[in-house]
C-alpha atoms as a PDB file:
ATOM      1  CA  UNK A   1      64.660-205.213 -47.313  1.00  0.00           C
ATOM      2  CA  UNK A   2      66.653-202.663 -46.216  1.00  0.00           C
ATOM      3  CA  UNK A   3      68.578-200.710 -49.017  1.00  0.00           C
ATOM      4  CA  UNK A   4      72.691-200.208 -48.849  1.00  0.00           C
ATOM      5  CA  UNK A   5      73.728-197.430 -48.881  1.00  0.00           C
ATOM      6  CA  UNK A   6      75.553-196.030 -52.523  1.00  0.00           C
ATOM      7  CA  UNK A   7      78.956-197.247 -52.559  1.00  0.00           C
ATOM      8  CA  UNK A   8      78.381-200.999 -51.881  1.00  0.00           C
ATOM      9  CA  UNK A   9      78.313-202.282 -55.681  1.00  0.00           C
ATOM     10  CA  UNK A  10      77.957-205.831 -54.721  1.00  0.00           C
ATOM     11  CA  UNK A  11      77.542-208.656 -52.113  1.00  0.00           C
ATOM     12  CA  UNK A  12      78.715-207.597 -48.537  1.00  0.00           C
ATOM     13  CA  UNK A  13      79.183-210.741 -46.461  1.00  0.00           C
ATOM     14  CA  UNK A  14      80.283-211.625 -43.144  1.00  0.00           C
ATOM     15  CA  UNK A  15      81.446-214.774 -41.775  1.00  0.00           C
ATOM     16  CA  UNK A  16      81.623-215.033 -37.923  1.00  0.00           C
ATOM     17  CA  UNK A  17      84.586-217.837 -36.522  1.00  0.00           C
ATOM     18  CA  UNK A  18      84.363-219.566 -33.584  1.00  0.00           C
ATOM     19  CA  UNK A  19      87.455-218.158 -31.018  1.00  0.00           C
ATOM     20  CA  UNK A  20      89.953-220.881 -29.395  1.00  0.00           C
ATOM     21  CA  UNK A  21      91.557-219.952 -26.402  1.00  0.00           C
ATOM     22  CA  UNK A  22      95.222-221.110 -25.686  1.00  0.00           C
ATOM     23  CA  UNK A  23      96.917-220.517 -22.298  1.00  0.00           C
ATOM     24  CA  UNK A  24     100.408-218.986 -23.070  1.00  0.00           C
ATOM     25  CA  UNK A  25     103.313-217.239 -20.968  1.00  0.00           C
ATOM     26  CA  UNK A  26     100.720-216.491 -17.933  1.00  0.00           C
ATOM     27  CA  UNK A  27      97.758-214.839 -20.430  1.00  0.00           C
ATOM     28  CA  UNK A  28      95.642-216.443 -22.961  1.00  0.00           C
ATOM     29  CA  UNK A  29      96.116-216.526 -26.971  1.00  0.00           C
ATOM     30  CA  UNK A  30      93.288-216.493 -28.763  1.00  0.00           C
ATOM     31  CA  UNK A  31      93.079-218.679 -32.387  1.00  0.00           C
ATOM     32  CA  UNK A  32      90.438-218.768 -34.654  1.00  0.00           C
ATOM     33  CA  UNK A  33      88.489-221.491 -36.316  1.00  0.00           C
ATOM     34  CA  UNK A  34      88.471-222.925 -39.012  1.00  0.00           C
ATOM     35  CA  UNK A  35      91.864-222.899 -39.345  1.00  0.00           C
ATOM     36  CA  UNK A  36      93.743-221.334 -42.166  1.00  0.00           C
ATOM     37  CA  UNK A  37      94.945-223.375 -45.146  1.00  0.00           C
ATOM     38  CA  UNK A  38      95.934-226.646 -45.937  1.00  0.00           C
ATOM     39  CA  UNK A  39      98.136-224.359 -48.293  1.00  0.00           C
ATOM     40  CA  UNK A  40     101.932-223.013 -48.511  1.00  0.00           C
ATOM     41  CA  UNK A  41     103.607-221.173 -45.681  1.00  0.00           C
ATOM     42  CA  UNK A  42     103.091-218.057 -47.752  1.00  0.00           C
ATOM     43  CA  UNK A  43      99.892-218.413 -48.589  1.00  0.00           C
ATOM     44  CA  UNK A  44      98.472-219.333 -45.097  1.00  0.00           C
ATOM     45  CA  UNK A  45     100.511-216.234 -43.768  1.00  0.00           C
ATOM     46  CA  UNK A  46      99.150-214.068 -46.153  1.00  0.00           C
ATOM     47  CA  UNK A  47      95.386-215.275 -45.590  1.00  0.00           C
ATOM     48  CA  UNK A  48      95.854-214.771 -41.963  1.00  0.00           C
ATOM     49  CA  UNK A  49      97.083-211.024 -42.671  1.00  0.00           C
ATOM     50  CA  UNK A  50      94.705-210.088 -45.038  1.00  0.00           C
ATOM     51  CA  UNK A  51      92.120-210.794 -42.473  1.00  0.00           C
ATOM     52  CA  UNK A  52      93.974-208.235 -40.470  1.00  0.00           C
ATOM     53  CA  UNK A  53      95.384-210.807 -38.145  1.00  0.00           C
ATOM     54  CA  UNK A  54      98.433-211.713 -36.796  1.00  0.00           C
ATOM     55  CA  UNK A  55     100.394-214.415 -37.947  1.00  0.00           C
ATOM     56  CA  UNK A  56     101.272-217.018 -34.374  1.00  0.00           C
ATOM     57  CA  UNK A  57     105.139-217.362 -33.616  1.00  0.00           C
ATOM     58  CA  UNK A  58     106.220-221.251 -33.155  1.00  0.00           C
ATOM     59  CA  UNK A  59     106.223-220.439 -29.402  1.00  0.00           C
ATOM     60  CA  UNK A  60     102.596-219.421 -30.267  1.00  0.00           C
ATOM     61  CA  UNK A  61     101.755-221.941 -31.673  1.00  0.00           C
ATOM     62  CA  UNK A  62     103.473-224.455 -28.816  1.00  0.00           C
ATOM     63  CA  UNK A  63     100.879-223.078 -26.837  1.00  0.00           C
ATOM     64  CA  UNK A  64      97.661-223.819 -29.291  1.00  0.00           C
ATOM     65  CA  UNK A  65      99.302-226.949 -29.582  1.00  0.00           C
ATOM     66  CA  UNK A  66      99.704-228.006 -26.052  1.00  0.00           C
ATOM     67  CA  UNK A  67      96.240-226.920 -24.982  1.00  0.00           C
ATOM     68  CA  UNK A  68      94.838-229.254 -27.451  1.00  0.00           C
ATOM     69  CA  UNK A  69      96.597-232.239 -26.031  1.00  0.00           C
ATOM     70  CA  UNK A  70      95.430-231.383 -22.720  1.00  0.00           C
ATOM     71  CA  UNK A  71      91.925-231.021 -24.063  1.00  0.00           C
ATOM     72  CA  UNK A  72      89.047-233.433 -25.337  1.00  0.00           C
ATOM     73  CA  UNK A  73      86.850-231.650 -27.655  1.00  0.00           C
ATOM     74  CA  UNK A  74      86.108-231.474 -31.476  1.00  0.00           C
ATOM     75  CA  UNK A  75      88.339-228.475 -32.125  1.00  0.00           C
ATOM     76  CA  UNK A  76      91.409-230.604 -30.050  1.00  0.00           C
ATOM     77  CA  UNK A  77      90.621-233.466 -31.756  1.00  0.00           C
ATOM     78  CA  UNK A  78      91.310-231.575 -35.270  1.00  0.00           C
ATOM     79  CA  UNK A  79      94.021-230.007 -34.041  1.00  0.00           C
ATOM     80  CA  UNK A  80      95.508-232.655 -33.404  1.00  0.00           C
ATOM     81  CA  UNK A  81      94.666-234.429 -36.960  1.00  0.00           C
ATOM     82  CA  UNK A  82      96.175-231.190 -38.316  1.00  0.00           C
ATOM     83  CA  UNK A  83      99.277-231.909 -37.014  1.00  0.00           C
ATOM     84  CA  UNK A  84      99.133-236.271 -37.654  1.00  0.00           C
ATOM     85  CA  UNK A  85      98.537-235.066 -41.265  1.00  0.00           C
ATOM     86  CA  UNK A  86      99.885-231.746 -42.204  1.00  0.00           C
ATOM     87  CA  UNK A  87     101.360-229.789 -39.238  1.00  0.00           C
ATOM     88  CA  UNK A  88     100.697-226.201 -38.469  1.00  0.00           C
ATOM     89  CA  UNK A  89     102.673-223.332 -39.136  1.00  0.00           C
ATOM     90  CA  UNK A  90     104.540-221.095 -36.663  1.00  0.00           C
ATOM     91  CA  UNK A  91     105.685-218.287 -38.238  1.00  0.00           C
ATOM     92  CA  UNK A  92     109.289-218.274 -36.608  1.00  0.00           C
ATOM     93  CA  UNK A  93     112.185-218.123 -38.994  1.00  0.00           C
ATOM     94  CA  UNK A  94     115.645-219.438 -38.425  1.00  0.00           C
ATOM     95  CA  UNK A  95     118.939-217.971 -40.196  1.00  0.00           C
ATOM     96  CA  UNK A  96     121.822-220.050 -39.888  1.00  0.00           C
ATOM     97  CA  UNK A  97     125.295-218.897 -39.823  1.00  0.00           C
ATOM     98  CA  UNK A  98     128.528-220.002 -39.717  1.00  0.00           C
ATOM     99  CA  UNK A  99     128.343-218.944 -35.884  1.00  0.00           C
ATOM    100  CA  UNK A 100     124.726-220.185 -34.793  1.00  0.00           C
ATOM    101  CA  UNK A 101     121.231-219.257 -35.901  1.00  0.00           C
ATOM    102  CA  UNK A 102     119.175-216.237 -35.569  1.00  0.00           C
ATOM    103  CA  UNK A 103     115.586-216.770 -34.676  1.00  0.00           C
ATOM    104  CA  UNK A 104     113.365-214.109 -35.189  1.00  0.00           C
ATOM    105  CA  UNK A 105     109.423-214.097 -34.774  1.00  0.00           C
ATOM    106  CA  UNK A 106     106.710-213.130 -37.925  1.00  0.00           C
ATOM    107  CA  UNK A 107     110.051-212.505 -40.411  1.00  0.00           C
ATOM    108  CA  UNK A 108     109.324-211.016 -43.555  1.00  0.00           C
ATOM    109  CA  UNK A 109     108.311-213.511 -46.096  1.00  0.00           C
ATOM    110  CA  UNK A 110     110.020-213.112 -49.696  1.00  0.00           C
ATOM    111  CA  UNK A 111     109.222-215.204 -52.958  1.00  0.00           C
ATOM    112  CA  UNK A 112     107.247-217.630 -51.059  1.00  0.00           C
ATOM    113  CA  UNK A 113     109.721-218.425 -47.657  1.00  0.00           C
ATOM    114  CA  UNK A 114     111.041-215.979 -44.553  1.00  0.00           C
ATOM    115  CA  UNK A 115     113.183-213.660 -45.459  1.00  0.00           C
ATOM    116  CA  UNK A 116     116.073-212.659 -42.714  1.00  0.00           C
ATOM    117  CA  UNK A 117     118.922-210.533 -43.634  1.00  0.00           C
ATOM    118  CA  UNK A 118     122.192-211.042 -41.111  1.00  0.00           C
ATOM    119  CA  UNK A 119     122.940-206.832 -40.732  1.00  0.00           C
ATOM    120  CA  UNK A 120     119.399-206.226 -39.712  1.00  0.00           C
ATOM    121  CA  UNK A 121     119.263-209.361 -37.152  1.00  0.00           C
ATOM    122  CA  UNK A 122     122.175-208.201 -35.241  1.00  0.00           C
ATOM    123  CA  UNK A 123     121.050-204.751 -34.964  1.00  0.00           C
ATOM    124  CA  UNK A 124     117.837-205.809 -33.903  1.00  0.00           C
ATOM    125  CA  UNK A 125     119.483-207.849 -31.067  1.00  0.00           C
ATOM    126  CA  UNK A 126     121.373-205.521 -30.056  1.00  0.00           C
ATOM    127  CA  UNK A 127     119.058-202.711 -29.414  1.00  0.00           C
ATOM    128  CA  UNK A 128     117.307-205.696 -27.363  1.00  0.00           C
ATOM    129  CA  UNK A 129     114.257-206.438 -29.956  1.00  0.00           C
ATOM    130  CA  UNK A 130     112.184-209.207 -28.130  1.00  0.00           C
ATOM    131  CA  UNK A 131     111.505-210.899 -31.340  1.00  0.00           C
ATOM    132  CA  UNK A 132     114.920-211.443 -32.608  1.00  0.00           C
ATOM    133  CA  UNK A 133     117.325-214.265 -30.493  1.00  0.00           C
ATOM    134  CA  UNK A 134     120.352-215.500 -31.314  1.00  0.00           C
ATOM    135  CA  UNK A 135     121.889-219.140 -30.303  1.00  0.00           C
ATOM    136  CA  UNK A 136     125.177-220.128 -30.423  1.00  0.00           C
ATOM    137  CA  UNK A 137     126.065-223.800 -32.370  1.00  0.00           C
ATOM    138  CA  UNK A 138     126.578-226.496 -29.945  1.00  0.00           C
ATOM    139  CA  UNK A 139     123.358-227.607 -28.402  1.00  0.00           C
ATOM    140  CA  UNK A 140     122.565-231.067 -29.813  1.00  0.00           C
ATOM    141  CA  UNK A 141     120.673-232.077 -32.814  1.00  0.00           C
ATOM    142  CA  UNK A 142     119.037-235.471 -34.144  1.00  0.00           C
ATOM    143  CA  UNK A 143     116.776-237.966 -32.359  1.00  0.00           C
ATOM    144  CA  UNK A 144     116.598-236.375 -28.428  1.00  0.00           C
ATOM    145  CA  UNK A 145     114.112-237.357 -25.778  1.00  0.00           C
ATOM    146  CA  UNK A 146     111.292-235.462 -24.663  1.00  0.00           C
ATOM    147  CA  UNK A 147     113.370-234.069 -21.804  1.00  0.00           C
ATOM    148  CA  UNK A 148     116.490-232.931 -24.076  1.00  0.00           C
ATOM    149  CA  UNK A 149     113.711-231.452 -25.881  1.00  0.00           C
ATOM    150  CA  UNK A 150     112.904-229.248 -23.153  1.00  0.00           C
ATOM    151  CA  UNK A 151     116.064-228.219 -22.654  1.00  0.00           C
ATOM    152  CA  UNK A 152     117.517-227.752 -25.758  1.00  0.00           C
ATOM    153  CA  UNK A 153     119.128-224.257 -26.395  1.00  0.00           C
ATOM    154  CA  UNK A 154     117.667-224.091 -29.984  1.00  0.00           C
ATOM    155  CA  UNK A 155     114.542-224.907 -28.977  1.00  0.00           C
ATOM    156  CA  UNK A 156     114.557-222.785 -26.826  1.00  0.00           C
ATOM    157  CA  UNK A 157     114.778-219.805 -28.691  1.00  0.00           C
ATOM    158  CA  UNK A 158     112.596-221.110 -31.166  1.00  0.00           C
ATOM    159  CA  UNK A 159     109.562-221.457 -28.942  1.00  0.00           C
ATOM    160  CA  UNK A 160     111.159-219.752 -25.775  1.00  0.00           C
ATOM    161  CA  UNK A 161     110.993-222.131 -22.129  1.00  0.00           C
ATOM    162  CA  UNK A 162     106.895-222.384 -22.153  1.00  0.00           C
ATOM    163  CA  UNK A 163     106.614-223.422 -25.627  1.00  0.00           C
ATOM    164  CA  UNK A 164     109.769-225.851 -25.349  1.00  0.00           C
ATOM    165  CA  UNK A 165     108.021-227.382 -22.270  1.00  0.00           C
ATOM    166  CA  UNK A 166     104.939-227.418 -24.008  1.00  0.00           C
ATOM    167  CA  UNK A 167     106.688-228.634 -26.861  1.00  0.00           C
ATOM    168  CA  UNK A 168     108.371-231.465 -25.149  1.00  0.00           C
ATOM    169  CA  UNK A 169     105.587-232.770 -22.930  1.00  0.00           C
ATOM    170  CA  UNK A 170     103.359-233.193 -26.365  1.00  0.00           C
ATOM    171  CA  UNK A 171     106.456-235.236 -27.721  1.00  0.00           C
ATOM    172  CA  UNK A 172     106.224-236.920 -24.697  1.00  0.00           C
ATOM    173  CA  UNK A 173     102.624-238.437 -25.508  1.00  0.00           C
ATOM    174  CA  UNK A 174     104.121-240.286 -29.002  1.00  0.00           C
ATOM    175  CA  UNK A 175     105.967-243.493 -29.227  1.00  0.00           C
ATOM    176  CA  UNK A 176     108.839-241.909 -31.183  1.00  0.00           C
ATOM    177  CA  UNK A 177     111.321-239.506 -29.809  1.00  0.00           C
ATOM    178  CA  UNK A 178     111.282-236.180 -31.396  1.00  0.00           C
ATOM    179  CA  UNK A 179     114.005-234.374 -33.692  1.00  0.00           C
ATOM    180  CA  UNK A 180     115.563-231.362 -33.817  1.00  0.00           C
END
Protein backbone atom coordinates (compact mmCIF):
# COMPACT_ATOMS: atom_id res chain seq x y z
CA UNK A 1 0.00 0.00 0.00
CA UNK A 2 1.21 2.93 -1.27
CA UNK A 3 1.77 5.79 1.35
CA UNK A 4 0.10 9.55 0.82
CA UNK A 5 1.94 11.87 0.76
CA UNK A 6 2.05 14.43 4.23
CA UNK A 7 -0.75 16.70 3.97
CA UNK A 8 -3.64 14.23 3.35
CA UNK A 9 -4.86 13.80 7.14
CA UNK A 10 -7.68 11.59 6.23
CA UNK A 11 -9.78 9.58 3.67
CA UNK A 12 -9.32 10.86 0.00
CA UNK A 13 -12.16 9.48 -2.10
CA UNK A 14 -13.34 9.71 -5.50
CA UNK A 15 -16.58 8.98 -6.96
CA UNK A 16 -16.72 8.71 -10.81
CA UNK A 17 -20.59 9.68 -12.46
CA UNK A 18 -21.83 8.38 -15.36
CA UNK A 19 -22.10 11.55 -18.19
CA UNK A 20 -25.65 12.16 -20.02
CA UNK A 21 -25.55 13.78 -23.14
CA UNK A 22 -28.39 16.26 -24.17
CA UNK A 23 -28.61 17.75 -27.69
CA UNK A 24 -29.12 21.58 -27.23
CA UNK A 25 -29.03 24.80 -29.58
CA UNK A 26 -26.92 22.74 -32.38
CA UNK A 27 -24.09 21.26 -29.64
CA UNK A 28 -24.49 18.82 -26.93
CA UNK A 29 -24.98 19.48 -22.98
CA UNK A 30 -23.57 17.22 -20.94
CA UNK A 31 -25.49 16.19 -17.31
CA UNK A 32 -24.31 14.06 -14.82
CA UNK A 33 -25.72 11.12 -12.99
CA UNK A 34 -27.05 10.56 -10.30
CA UNK A 35 -28.79 13.50 -10.27
CA UNK A 36 -28.53 16.12 -7.62
CA UNK A 37 -31.03 16.32 -4.75
CA UNK A 38 -34.37 15.54 -4.05
CA UNK A 39 -33.65 18.77 -1.90
CA UNK A 40 -34.45 22.72 -2.01
CA UNK A 41 -33.61 24.89 -4.98
CA UNK A 42 -30.77 26.21 -2.88
CA UNK A 43 -29.47 23.36 -1.76
CA UNK A 44 -29.37 21.41 -5.12
CA UNK A 45 -27.71 24.65 -6.63
CA UNK A 46 -25.26 24.78 -4.14
CA UNK A 47 -24.33 20.91 -4.37
CA UNK A 48 -23.99 21.29 -8.02
CA UNK A 49 -21.44 24.33 -7.43
CA UNK A 50 -19.52 22.96 -4.87
CA UNK A 51 -18.68 20.19 -7.20
CA UNK A 52 -17.35 22.95 -9.36
CA UNK A 53 -20.18 22.65 -11.79
CA UNK A 54 -22.47 24.68 -13.40
CA UNK A 55 -25.84 25.05 -12.42
CA UNK A 56 -28.37 24.19 -16.05
CA UNK A 57 -30.62 27.25 -17.14
CA UNK A 58 -34.48 26.13 -17.68
CA UNK A 59 -33.63 26.27 -21.43
CA UNK A 60 -30.93 23.77 -20.25
CA UNK A 61 -32.72 21.86 -18.77
CA UNK A 62 -35.63 21.81 -21.76
CA UNK A 63 -33.03 20.16 -23.51
CA UNK A 64 -32.12 17.21 -20.79
CA UNK A 65 -35.66 17.02 -20.63
CA UNK A 66 -36.62 16.55 -24.18
CA UNK A 67 -33.86 14.08 -24.95
CA UNK A 68 -35.25 11.86 -22.36
CA UNK A 69 -38.65 11.72 -23.92
CA UNK A 70 -37.17 10.91 -27.12
CA UNK A 71 -35.12 8.21 -25.48
CA UNK A 72 -35.76 4.61 -23.96
CA UNK A 73 -33.20 3.83 -21.46
CA UNK A 74 -32.84 3.57 -17.59
CA UNK A 75 -31.44 7.07 -17.14
CA UNK A 76 -34.75 8.44 -19.47
CA UNK A 77 -36.87 6.42 -17.70
CA UNK A 78 -35.76 8.25 -14.26
CA UNK A 79 -35.76 11.27 -15.72
CA UNK A 80 -38.76 11.13 -16.48
CA UNK A 81 -40.00 9.77 -12.86
CA UNK A 82 -38.06 12.83 -11.65
CA UNK A 83 -40.22 15.00 -13.22
CA UNK A 84 -43.91 12.68 -12.56
CA UNK A 85 -42.72 13.07 -8.91
CA UNK A 86 -40.61 16.00 -8.10
CA UNK A 87 -39.56 18.04 -11.19
CA UNK A 88 -36.12 19.27 -11.90
CA UNK A 89 -34.70 22.49 -11.41
CA UNK A 90 -33.64 25.05 -14.04
CA UNK A 91 -31.89 27.59 -12.58
CA UNK A 92 -33.66 30.55 -14.52
CA UNK A 93 -35.12 33.28 -12.39
CA UNK A 94 -38.00 35.51 -13.26
CA UNK A 95 -38.51 39.21 -11.78
CA UNK A 96 -41.76 40.58 -12.34
CA UNK A 97 -42.55 44.13 -12.70
CA UNK A 98 -45.16 46.31 -13.09
CA UNK A 99 -43.99 46.41 -16.89
CA UNK A 100 -43.15 42.60 -17.66
CA UNK A 101 -40.61 40.18 -16.26
CA UNK A 102 -36.95 39.96 -16.41
CA UNK A 103 -35.52 36.55 -16.99
CA UNK A 104 -32.12 36.07 -16.29
CA UNK A 105 -30.07 32.68 -16.36
CA UNK A 106 -27.98 31.10 -12.99
CA UNK A 107 -29.27 34.46 -10.81
CA UNK A 108 -27.76 34.85 -7.61
CA UNK A 109 -29.48 32.89 -4.99
CA UNK A 110 -30.18 34.82 -1.55
CA UNK A 111 -31.70 33.31 1.77
CA UNK A 112 -32.68 30.23 0.06
CA UNK A 113 -34.49 31.67 -3.55
CA UNK A 114 -32.94 33.83 -6.76
CA UNK A 115 -32.09 36.92 -6.05
CA UNK A 116 -32.60 39.70 -9.03
CA UNK A 117 -32.28 43.29 -8.37
CA UNK A 118 -34.29 45.63 -11.17
CA UNK A 119 -31.05 48.41 -11.62
CA UNK A 120 -28.66 45.62 -12.33
CA UNK A 121 -31.17 43.70 -14.86
CA UNK A 122 -31.59 46.64 -17.02
CA UNK A 123 -28.04 47.44 -17.20
CA UNK A 124 -27.25 44.07 -17.98
CA UNK A 125 -29.72 44.21 -20.94
CA UNK A 126 -28.66 46.94 -22.12
CA UNK A 127 -25.03 46.37 -22.56
CA UNK A 128 -26.60 43.18 -24.45
CA UNK A 129 -25.78 40.39 -21.60
CA UNK A 130 -27.01 37.06 -23.23
CA UNK A 131 -28.25 35.85 -19.97
CA UNK A 132 -30.53 38.58 -19.00
CA UNK A 133 -34.09 39.01 -21.32
CA UNK A 134 -36.74 41.02 -20.76
CA UNK A 135 -40.60 40.38 -21.89
CA UNK A 136 -43.14 42.69 -22.06
CA UNK A 137 -46.83 41.70 -20.19
CA UNK A 138 -49.30 40.56 -22.64
CA UNK A 139 -48.53 37.13 -23.90
CA UNK A 140 -51.15 34.77 -22.41
CA UNK A 141 -51.17 32.86 -19.26
CA UNK A 142 -53.30 29.82 -17.79
CA UNK A 143 -54.20 26.47 -19.36
CA UNK A 144 -52.57 26.84 -23.27
CA UNK A 145 -52.02 24.01 -25.69
CA UNK A 146 -48.90 22.50 -26.56
CA UNK A 147 -48.65 24.77 -29.59
CA UNK A 148 -49.38 28.19 -27.60
CA UNK A 149 -46.76 26.72 -25.56
CA UNK A 150 -44.34 26.96 -28.21
CA UNK A 151 -45.06 30.15 -28.99
CA UNK A 152 -45.54 31.87 -26.02
CA UNK A 153 -43.40 35.09 -25.53
CA UNK A 154 -42.66 34.20 -21.83
CA UNK A 155 -41.71 31.04 -22.56
CA UNK A 156 -39.81 31.98 -24.71
CA UNK A 157 -37.45 33.85 -22.88
CA UNK A 158 -37.55 31.50 -20.22
CA UNK A 159 -36.20 28.56 -22.17
CA UNK A 160 -35.42 30.57 -25.47
CA UNK A 161 -37.21 28.92 -29.08
CA UNK A 162 -35.33 25.30 -28.70
CA UNK A 163 -36.22 24.78 -25.21
CA UNK A 164 -39.91 26.20 -25.76
CA UNK A 165 -40.19 23.69 -28.67
CA UNK A 166 -38.72 21.17 -26.67
CA UNK A 167 -40.78 22.25 -23.98
CA UNK A 168 -43.99 22.10 -25.83
CA UNK A 169 -43.59 18.88 -27.79
CA UNK A 170 -42.95 17.02 -24.18
CA UNK A 171 -46.35 18.71 -23.09
CA UNK A 172 -47.55 17.42 -26.08
CA UNK A 173 -47.03 13.63 -24.96
CA UNK A 174 -49.54 14.21 -21.60
CA UNK A 175 -53.24 14.15 -21.53
CA UNK A 176 -53.44 17.57 -19.84
CA UNK A 177 -52.60 20.82 -21.43
CA UNK A 178 -49.80 22.62 -19.85
CA UNK A 179 -49.75 26.05 -17.80
CA UNK A 180 -47.98 28.95 -17.82
Amino acid sequence: MAQAPAQYQGLRVEEQRTKLFAPHNGGELTFLHPPYGPDTYANVGLAIVQDNLRRPSMGETASLVHAAFNSDNKYSTEIKDIMRQAWLWGFTGTLYTPDGAFIQDDPEIRDGMPFMDRGSLEQKLKEGDPTVRFVPFGYKVGEISPLELAKNPYVVGLAGEEGAEQLARVADKYSGKPYK
